[in-house]
Protein backbone atom coordinates (compact mmCIF):
# COMPACT_ATOMS: atom_id res chain seq x y z
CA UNK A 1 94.13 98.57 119.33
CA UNK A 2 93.41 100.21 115.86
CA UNK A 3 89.34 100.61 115.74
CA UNK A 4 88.20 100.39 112.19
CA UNK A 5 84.71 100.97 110.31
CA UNK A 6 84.19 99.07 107.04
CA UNK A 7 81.25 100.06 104.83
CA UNK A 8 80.53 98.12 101.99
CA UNK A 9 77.26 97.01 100.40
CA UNK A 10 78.76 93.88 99.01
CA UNK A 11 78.33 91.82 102.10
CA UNK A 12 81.16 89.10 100.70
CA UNK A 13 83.61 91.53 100.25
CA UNK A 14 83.02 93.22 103.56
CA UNK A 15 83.37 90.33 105.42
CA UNK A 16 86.50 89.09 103.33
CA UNK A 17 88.35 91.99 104.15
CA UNK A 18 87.13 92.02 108.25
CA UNK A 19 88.63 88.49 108.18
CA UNK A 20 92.03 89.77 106.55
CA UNK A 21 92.18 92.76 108.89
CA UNK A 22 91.19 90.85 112.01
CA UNK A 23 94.60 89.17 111.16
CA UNK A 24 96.50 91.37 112.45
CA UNK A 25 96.84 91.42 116.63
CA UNK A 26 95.72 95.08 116.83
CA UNK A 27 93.34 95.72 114.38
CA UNK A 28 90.02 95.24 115.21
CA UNK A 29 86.78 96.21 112.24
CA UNK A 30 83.42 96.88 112.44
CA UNK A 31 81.30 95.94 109.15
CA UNK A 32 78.39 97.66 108.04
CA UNK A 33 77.01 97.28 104.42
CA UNK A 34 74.71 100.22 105.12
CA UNK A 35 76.13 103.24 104.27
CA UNK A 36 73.29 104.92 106.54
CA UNK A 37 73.84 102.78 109.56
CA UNK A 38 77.25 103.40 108.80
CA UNK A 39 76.52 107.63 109.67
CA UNK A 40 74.59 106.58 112.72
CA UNK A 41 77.44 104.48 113.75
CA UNK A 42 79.65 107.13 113.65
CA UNK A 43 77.54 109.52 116.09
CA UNK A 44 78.26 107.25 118.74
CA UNK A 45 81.20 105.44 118.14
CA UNK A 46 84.89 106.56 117.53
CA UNK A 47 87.06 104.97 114.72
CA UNK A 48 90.44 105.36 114.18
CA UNK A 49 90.25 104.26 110.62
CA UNK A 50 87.07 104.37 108.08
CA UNK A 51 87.26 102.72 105.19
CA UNK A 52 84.26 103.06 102.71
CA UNK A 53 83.12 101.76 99.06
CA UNK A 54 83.41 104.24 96.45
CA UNK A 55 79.90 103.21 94.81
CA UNK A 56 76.66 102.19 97.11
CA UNK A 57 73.46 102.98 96.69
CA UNK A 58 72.46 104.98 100.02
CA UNK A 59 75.52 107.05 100.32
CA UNK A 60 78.35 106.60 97.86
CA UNK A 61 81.75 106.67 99.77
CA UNK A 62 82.57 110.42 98.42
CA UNK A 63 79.53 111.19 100.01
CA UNK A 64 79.77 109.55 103.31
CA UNK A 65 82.75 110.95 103.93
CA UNK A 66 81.63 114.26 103.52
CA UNK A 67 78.63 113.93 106.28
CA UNK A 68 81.15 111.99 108.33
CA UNK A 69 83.76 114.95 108.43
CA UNK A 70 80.56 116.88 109.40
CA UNK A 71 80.28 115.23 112.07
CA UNK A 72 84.02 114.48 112.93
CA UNK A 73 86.26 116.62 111.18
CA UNK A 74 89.12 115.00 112.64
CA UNK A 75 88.06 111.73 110.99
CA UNK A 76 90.69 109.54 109.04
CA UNK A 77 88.65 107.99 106.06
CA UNK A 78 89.92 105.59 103.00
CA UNK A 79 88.22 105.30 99.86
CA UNK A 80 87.92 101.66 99.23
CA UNK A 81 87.47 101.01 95.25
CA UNK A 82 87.86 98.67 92.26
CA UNK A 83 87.65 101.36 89.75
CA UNK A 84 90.54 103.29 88.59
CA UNK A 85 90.84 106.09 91.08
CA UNK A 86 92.68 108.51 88.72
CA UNK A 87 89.46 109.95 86.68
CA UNK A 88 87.61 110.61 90.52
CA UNK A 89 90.59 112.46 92.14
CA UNK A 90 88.68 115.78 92.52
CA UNK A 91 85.95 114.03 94.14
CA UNK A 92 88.15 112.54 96.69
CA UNK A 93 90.20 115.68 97.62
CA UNK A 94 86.63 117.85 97.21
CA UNK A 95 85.42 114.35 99.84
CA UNK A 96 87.95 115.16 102.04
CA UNK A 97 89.30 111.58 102.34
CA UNK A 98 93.16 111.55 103.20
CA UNK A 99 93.44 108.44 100.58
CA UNK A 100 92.67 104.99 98.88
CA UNK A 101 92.72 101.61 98.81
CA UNK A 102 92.38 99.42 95.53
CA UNK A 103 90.27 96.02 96.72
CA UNK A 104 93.02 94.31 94.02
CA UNK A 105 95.73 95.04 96.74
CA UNK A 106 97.50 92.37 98.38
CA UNK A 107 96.85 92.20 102.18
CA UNK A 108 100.61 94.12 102.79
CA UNK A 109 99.68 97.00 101.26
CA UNK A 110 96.22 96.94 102.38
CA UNK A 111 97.67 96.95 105.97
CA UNK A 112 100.56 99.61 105.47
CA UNK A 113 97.69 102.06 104.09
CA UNK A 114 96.20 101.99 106.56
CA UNK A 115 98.86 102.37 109.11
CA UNK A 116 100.26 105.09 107.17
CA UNK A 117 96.52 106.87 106.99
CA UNK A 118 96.59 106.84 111.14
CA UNK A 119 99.96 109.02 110.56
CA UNK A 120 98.36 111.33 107.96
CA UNK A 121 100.74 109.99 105.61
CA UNK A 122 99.53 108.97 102.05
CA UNK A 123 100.19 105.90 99.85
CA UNK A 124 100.30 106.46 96.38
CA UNK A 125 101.12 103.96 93.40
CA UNK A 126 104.46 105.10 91.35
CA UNK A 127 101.87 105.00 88.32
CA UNK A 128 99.37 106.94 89.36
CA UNK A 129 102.24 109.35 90.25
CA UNK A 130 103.05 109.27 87.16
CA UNK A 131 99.65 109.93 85.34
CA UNK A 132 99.02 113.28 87.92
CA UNK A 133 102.63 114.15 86.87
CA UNK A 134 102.12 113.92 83.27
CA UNK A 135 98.86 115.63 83.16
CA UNK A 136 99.96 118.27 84.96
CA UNK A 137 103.00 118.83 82.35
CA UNK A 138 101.24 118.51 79.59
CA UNK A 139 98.20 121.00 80.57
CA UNK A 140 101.95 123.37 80.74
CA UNK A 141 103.16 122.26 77.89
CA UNK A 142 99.96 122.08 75.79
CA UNK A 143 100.13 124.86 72.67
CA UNK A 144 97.20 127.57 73.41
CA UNK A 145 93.96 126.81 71.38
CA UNK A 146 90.03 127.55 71.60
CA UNK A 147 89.24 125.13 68.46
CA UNK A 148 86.26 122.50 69.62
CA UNK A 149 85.89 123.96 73.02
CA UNK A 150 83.09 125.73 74.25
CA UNK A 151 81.00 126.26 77.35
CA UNK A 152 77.24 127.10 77.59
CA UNK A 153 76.48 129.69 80.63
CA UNK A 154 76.27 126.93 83.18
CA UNK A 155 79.44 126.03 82.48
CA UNK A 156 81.21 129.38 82.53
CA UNK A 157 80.00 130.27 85.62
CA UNK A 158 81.41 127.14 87.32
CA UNK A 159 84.95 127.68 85.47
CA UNK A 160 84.87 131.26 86.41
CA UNK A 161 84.57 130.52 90.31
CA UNK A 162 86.81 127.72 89.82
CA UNK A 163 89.26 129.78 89.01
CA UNK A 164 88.44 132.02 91.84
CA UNK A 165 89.61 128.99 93.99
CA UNK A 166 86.17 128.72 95.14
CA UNK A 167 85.76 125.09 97.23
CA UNK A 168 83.20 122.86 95.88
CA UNK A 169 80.96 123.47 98.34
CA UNK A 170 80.81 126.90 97.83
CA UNK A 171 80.59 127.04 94.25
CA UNK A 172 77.32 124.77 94.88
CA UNK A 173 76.31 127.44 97.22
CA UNK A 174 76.28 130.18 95.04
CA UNK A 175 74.69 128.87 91.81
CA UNK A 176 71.85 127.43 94.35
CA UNK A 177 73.16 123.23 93.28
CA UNK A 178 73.72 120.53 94.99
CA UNK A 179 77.27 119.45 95.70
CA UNK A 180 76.70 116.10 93.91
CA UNK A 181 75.30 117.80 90.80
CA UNK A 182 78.12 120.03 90.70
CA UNK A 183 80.61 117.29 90.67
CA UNK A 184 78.79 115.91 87.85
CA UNK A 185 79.38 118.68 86.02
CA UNK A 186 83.17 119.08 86.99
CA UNK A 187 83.63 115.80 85.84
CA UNK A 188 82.01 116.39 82.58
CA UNK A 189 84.15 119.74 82.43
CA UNK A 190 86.93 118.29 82.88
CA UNK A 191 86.68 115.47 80.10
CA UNK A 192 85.87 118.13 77.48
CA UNK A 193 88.95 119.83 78.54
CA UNK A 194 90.74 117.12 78.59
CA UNK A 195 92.05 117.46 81.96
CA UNK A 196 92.06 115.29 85.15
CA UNK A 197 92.42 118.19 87.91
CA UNK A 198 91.01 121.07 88.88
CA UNK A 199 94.49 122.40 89.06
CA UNK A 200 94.52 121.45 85.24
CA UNK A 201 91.73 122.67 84.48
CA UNK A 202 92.69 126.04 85.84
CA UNK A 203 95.45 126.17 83.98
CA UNK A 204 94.17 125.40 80.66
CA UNK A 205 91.59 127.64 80.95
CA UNK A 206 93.58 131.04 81.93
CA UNK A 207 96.34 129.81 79.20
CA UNK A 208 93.56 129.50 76.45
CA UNK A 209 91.57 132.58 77.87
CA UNK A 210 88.27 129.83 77.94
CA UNK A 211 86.56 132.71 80.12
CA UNK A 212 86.33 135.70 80.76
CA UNK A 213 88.05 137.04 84.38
């Protein structure tokens, strides 16, 4: 039997998807639309599958599964999302979460995720594929030049660790952050550099000599 934890604050779509799993002969789901009872929940129970929202109030699912990999680092967790995942790919590596699930899929793909996620294996849509694949090229490609970008001293500290191939969590730890406030400012980092990556981003930077090694 495949034990699953849903957390979702949209009580409709929790349910709606416990009813589609349930389906199946050997999947059986625990819902929780608390993203907190959800943690507690995991201190006791084990899961072989967690599945969480991308945006709740409490705990968004980036979040969640960081605490839960705190307490289980062995933990197998799915971001569940109706946002484009693309723009929030650094949060869900930085999150730890071995994938993701669009809430638009059908119920066959919803179910071979999630089979595939118990194998460590990873779905991933031929066009997001493509997106990471083009980004990547064109940061390569992409003719060196400083013109509109600049960084105040915030900023150039968090490029210069990033490039150090600090983790997240240590970056945070040395300019005295928090984790989520340091994603923030990735994210904001990244869209002035016009990058989607932190592998990107390093690479635009050293090619355009943004900062100073």
């Amino acid at each position: 039997m495949i034990h699953i934890l849903l957390v979702d604050d949209h009580p409709l779509m929790g349910e709606g998807t416990k009813l589609i799993l349930e389906k199946e002969e050997d999947i059986k789901v625990q819902f929780e639309s608390s993203s907190l009872q959800a943690l507690e929940k995991v201190k006791t129970q084990s899961f072989d599958v967690m599945l969480f929202d991308s945006q709740m109030p409490e705990l968004d699912g980036f979040e969640l599964t960081k605490r839960v990999l705190a307490i289980e680092p062995d933990a197998t967790i799915l971001i569940y999302t109706d946002n484009e995942i693309f723009p929030y790919m650094n949060l869900l590596i930085e999150a730890g979460a071995i994938g993701f699930i669009s809430k638009t899929s059908t119920k066959d793909h919803l179910i071979r995720t999630i089979r595939c996620a118990i194998n460590r294996e990873v779905i991933i849509p031929f066009t997001l594929l493509k997106e990471i694949y083009r980004g990547f090229e064109s940061s390569l490609l992409r003719k060196p030049s400083k013109e509109g970008i600049s960084f105040n001293e915030k900023e150039n500290k968090i490029l210069t660790e990033l490039v150090k191939g600090k983790t997240n969590k240590e970056i945070a730890q040395t300019m005295f952050i928090g984790q989520r406030t340091l994603e923030y400012n990735l994210t904001n980092l990244f869209q002035k550099l016009g990058v989607h990556s932190r592998i990107e981003a390093i690479v635009k930077v050293k090619d355009l000599g943004l900062i100073d090694l």
